[in-house]
PDB file of N, CA and C in Angstrom:
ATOM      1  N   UNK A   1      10.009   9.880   0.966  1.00  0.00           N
ATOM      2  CA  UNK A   1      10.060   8.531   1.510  1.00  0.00           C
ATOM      3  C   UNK A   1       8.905   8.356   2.496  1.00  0.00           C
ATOM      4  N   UNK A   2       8.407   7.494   2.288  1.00  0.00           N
ATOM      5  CA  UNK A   2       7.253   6.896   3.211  1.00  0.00           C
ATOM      6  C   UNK A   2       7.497   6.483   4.691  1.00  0.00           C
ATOM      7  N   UNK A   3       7.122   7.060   5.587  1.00  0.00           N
ATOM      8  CA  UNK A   3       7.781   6.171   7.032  1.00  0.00           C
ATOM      9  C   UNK A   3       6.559   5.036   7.539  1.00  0.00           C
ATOM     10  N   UNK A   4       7.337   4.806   8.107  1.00  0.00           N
ATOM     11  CA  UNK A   4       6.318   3.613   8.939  1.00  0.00           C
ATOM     12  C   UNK A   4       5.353   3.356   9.528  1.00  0.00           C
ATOM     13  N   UNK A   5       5.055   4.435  10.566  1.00  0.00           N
ATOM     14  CA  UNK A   5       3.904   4.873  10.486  1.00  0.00           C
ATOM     15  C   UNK A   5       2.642   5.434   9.704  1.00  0.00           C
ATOM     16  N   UNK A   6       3.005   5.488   8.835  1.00  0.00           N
ATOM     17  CA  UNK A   6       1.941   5.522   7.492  1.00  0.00           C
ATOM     18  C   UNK A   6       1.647   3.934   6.883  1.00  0.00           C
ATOM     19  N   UNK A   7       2.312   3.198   7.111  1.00  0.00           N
ATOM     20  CA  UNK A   7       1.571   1.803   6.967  1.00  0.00           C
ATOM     21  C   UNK A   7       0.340   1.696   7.367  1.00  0.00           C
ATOM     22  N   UNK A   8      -0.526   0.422   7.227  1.00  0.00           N
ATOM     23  CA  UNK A   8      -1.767   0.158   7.768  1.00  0.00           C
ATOM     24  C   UNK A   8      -0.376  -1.164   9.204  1.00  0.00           C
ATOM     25  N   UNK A   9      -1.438  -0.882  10.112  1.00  0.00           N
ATOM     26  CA  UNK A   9      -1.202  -1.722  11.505  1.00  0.00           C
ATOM     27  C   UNK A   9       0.378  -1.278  12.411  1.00  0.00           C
ATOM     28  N   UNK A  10       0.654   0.026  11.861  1.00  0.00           N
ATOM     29  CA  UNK A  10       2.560   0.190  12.279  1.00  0.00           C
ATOM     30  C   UNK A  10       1.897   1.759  13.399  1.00  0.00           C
ATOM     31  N   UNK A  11       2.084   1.420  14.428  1.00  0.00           N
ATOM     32  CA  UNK A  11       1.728   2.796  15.328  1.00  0.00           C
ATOM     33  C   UNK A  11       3.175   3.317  15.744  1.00  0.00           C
ATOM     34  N   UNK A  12       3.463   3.900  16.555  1.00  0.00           N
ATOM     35  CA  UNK A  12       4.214   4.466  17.129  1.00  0.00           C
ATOM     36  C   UNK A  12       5.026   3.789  18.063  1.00  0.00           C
ATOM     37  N   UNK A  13       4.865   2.634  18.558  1.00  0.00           N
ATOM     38  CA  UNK A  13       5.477   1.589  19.293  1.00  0.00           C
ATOM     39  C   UNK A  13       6.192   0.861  18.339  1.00  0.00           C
ATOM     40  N   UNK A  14       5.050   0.184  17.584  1.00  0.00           N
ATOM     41  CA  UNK A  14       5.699  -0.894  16.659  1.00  0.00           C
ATOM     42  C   UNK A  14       6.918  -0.258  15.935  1.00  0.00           C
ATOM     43  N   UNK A  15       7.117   0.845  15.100  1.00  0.00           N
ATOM     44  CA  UNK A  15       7.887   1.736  14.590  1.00  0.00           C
ATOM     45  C   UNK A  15       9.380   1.959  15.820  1.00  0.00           C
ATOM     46  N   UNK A  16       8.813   2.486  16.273  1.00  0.00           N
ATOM     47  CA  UNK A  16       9.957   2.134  17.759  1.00  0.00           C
ATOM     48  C   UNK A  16      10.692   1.073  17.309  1.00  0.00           C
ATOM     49  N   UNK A  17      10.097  -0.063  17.399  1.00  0.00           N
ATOM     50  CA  UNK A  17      10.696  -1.309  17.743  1.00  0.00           C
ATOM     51  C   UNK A  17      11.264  -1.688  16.315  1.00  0.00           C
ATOM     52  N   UNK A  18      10.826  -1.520  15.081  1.00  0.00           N
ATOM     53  CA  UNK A  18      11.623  -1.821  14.113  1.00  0.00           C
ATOM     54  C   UNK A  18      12.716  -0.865  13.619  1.00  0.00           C
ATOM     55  N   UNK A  19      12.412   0.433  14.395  1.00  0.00           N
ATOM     56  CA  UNK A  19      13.807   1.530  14.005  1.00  0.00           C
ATOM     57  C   UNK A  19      15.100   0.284  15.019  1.00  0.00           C
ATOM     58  N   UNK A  20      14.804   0.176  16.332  1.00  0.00           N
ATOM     59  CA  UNK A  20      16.267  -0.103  16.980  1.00  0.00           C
ATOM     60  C   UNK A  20      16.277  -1.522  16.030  1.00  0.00           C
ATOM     61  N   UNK A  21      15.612  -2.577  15.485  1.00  0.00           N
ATOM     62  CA  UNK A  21      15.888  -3.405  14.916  1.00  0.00           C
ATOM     63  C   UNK A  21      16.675  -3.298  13.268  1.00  0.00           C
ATOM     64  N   UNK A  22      16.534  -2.320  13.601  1.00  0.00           N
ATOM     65  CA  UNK A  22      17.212  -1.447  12.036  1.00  0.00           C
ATOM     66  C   UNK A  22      16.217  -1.422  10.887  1.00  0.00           C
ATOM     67  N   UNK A  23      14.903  -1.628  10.849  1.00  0.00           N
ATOM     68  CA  UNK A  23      14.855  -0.958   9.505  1.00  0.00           C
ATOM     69  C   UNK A  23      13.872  -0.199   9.650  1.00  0.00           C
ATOM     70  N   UNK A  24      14.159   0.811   9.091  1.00  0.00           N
ATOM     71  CA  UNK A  24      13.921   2.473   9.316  1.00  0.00           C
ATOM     72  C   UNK A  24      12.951   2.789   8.203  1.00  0.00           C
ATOM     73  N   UNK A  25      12.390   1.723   7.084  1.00  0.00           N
ATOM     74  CA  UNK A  25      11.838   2.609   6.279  1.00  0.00           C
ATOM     75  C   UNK A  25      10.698   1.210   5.737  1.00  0.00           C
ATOM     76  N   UNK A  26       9.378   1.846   5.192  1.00  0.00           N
ATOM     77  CA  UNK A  26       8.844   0.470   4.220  1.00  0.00           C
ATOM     78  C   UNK A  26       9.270  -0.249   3.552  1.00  0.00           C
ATOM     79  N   UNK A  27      10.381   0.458   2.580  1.00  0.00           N
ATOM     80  CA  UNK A  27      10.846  -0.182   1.780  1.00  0.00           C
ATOM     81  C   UNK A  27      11.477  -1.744   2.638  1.00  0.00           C
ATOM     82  N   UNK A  28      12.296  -1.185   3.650  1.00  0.00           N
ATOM     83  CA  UNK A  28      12.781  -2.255   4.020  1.00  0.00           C
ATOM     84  C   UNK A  28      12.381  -3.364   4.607  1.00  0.00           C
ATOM     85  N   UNK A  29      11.274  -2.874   5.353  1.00  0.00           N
ATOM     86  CA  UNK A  29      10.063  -3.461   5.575  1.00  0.00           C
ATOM     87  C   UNK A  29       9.538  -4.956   4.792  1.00  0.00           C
ATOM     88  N   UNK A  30       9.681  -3.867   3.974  1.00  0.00           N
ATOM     89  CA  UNK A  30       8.873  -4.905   2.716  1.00  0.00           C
ATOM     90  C   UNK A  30       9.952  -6.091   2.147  1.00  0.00           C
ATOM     91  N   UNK A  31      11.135  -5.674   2.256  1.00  0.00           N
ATOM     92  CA  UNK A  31      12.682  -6.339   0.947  1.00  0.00           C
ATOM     93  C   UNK A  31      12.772  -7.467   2.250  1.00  0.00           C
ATOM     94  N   UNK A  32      13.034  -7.276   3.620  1.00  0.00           N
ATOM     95  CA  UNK A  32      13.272  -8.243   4.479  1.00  0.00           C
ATOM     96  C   UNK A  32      11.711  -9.473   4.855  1.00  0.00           C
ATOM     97  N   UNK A  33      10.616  -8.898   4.295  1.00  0.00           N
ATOM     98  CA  UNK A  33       9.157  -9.400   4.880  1.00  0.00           C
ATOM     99  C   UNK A  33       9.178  -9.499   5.908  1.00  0.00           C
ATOM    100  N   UNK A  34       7.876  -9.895   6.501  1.00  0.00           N
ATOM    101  CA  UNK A  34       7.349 -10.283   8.095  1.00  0.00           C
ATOM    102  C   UNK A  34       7.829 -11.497   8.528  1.00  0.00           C
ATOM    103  N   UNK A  35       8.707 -12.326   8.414  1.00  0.00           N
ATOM    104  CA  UNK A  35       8.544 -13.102   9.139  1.00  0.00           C
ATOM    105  C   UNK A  35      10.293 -12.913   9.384  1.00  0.00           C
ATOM    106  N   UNK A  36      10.913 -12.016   8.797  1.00  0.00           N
ATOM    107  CA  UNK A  36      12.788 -11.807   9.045  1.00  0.00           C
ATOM    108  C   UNK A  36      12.475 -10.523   9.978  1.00  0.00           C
ATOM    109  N   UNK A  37      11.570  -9.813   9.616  1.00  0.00           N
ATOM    110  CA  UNK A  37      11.306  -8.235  10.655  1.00  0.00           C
ATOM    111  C   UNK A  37      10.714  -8.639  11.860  1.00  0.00           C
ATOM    112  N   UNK A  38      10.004  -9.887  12.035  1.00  0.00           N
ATOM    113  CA  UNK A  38       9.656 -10.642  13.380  1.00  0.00           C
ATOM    114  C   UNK A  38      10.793 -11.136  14.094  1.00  0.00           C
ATOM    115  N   UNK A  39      11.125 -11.666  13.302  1.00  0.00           N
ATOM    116  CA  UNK A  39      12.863 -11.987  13.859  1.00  0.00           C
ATOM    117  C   UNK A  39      13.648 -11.105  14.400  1.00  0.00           C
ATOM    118  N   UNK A  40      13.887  -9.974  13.965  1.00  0.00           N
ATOM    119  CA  UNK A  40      14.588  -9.427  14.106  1.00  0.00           C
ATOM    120  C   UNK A  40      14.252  -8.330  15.615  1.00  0.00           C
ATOM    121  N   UNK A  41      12.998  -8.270  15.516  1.00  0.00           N
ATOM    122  CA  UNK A  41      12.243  -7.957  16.836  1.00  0.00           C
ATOM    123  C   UNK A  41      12.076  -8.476  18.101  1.00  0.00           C
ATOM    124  N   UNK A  42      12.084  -9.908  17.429  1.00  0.00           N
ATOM    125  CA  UNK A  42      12.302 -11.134  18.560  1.00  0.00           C
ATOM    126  C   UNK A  42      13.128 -10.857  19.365  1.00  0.00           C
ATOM    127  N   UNK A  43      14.514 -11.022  18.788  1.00  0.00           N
ATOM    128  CA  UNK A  43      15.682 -10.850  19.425  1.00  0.00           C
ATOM    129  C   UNK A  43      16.145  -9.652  20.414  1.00  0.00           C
ATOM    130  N   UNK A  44      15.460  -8.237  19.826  1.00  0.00           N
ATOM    131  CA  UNK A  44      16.014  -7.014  20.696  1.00  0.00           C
ATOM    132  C   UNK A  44      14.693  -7.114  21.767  1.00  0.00           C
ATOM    133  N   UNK A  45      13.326  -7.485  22.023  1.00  0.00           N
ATOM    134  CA  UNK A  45      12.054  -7.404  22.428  1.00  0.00           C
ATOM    135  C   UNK A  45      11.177  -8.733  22.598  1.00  0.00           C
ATOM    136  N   UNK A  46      11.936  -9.801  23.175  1.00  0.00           N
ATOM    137  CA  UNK A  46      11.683 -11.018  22.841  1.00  0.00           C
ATOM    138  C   UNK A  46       9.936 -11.491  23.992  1.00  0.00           C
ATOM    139  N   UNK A  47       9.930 -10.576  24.873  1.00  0.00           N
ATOM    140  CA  UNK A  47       8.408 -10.552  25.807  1.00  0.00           C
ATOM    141  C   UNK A  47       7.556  -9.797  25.203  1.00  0.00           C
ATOM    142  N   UNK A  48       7.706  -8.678  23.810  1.00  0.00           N
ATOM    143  CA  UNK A  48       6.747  -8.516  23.281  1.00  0.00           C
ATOM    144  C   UNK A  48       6.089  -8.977  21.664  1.00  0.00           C
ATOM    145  N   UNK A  49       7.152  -9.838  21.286  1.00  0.00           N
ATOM    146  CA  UNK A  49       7.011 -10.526  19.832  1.00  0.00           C
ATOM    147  C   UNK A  49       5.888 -11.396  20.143  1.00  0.00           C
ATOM    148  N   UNK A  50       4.568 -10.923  19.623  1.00  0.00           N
ATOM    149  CA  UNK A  50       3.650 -12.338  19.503  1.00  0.00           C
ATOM    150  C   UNK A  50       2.897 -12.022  18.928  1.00  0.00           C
ATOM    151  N   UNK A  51       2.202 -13.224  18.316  1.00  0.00           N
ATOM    152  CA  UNK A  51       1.460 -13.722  16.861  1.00  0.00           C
ATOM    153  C   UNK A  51       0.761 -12.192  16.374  1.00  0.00           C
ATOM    154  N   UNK A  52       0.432 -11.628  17.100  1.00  0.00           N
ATOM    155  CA  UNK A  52      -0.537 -10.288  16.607  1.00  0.00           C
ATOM    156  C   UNK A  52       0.460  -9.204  15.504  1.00  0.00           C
ATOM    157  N   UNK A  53       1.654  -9.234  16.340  1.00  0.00           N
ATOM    158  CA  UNK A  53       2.565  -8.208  15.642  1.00  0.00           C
ATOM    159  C   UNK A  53       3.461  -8.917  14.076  1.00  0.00           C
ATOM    160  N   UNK A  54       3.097 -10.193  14.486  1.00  0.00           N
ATOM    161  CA  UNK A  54       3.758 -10.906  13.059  1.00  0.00           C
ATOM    162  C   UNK A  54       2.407 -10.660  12.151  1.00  0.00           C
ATOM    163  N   UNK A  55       1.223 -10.660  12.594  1.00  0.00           N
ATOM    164  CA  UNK A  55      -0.180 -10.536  11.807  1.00  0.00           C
ATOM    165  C   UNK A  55       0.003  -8.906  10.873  1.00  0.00           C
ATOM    166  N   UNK A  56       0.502  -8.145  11.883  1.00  0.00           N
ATOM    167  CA  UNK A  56       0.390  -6.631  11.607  1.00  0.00           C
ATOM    168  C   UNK A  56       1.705  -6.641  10.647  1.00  0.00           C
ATOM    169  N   UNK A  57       2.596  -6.649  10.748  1.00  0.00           N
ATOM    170  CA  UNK A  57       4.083  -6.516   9.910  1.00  0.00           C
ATOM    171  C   UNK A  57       3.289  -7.030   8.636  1.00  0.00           C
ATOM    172  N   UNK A  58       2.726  -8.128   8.556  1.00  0.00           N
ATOM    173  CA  UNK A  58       1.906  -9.153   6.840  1.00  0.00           C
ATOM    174  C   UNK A  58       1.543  -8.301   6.819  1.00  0.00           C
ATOM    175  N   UNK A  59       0.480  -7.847   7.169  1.00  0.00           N
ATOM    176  CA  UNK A  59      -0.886  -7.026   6.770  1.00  0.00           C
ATOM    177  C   UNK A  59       0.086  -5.635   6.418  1.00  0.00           C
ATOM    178  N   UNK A  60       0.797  -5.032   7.060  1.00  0.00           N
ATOM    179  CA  UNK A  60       1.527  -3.987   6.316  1.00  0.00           C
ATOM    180  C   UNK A  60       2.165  -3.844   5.095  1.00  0.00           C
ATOM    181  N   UNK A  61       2.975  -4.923   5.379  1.00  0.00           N
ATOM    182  CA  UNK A  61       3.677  -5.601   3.523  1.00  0.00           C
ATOM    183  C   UNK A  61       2.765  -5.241   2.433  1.00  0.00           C
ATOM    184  N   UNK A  62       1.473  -6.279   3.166  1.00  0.00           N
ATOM    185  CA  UNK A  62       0.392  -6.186   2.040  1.00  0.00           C
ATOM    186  C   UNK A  62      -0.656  -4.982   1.897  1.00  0.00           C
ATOM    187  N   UNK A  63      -0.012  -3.798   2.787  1.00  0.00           N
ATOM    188  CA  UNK A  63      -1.157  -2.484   2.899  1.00  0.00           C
ATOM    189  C   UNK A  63      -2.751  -3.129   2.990  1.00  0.00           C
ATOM    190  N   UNK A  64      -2.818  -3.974   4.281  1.00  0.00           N
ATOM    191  CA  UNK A  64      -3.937  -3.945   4.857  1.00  0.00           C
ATOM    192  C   UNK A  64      -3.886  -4.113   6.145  1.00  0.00           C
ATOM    193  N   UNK A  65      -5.273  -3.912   6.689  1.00  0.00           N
ATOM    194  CA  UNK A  65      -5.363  -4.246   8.293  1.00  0.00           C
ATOM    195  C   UNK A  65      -5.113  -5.734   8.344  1.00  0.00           C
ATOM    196  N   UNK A  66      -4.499  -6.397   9.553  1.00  0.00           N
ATOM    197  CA  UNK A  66      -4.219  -7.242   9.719  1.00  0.00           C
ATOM    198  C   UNK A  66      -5.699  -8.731   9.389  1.00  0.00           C
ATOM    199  N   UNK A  67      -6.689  -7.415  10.196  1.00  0.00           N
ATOM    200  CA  UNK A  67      -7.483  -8.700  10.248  1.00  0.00           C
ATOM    201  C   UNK A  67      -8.286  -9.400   8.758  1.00  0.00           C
ATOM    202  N   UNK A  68      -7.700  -8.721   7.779  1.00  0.00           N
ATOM    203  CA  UNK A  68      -7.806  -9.179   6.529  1.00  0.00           C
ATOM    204  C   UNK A  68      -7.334  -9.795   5.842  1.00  0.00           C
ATOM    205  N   UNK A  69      -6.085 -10.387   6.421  1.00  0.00           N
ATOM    206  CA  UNK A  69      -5.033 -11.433   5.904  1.00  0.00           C
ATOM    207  C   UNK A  69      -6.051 -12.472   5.665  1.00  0.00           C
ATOM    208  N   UNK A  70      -5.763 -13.197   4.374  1.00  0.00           N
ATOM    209  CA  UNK A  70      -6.689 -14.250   3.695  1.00  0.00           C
ATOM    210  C   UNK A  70      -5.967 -15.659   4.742  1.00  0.00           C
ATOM    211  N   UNK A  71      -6.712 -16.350   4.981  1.00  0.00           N
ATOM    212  CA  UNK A  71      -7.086 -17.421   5.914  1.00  0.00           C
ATOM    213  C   UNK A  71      -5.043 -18.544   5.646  1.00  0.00           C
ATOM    214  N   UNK A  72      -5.221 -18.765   4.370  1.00  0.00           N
ATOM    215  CA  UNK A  72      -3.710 -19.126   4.392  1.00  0.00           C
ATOM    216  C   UNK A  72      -2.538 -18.961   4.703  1.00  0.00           C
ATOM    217  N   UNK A  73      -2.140 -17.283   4.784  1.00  0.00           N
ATOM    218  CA  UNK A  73      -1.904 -16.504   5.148  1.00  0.00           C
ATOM    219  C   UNK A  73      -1.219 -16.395   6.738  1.00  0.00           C
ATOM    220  N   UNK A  74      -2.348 -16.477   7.356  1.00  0.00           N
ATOM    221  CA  UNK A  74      -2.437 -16.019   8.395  1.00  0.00           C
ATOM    222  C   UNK A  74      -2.325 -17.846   9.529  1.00  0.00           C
ATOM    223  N   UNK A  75      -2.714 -18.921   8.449  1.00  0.00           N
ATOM    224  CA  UNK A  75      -2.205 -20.285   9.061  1.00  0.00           C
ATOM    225  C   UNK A  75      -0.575 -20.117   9.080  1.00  0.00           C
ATOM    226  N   UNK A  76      -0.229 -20.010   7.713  1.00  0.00           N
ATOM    227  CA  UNK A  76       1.255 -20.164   7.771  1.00  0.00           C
ATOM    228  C   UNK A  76       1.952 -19.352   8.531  1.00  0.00           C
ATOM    229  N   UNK A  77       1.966 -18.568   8.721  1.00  0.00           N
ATOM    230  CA  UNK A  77       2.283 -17.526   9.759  1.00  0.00           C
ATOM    231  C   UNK A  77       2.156 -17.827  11.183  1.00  0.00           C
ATOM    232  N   UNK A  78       0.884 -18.486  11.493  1.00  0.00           N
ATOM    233  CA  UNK A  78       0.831 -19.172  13.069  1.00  0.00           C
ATOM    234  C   UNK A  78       1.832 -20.385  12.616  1.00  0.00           C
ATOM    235  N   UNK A  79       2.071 -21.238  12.061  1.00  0.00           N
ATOM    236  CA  UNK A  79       2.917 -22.131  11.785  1.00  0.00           C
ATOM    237  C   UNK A  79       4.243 -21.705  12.183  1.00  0.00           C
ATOM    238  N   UNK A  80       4.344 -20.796  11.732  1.00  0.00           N
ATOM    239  CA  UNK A  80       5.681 -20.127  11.181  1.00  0.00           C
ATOM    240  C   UNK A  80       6.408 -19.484  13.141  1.00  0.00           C
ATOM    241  N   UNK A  81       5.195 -19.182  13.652  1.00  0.00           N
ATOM    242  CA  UNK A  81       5.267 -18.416  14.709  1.00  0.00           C
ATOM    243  C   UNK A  81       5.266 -19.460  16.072  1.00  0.00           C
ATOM    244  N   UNK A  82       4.472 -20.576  15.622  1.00  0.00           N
ATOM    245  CA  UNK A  82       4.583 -21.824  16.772  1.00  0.00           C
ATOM    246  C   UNK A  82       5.876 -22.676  16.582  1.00  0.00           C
ATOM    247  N   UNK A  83       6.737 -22.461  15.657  1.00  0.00           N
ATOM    248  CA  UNK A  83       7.842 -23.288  15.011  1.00  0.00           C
ATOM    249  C   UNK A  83       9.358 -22.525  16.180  1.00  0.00           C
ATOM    250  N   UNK A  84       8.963 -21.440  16.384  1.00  0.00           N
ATOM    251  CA  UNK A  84       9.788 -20.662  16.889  1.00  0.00           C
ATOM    252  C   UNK A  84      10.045 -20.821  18.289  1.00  0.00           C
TER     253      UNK A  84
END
């Protein structure tokens, strides 16, 4: 099984923060996406949820660095993140 830290953009903090949010593995990572695993971060870590770490969770999904999220992408997501 793959852990989380082997993603692209998931260090040792971020991983932290999605184990107590419960999901413990890529897979799950991936089945819930970035914008329910933002959520879910929100809630236990709500002074450190911002736009960068919703950038990094995408870019992981999609096994890239964040700053490669294609331009649509990365609007809807600020959308998604100013809505909140």
């Amino acid at each position: 099984m793959e852990s989380l830290v082997a993603m692209p953009n998931i260090g040792k903090e971020l991983a932290k923060k999605l184990t107590f949010a419960e999901i413990s593995s890529p897979e799950e990572l991936r089945f819930l996406g970035s914008k329910n695993a933002f959520l879910k971060i929100k809630t236990i870590y709500p002074e450190d949820a911002c736009i960068n770490m919703l950038y990094a969770l995408e870019g992981a999904i999609q096994d890239i660095r964040w700053h490669h999220l294609d331009k649509n992408a990365k609007a809807d997501l600020l959308d998604f993140y100013r809505s909140l």
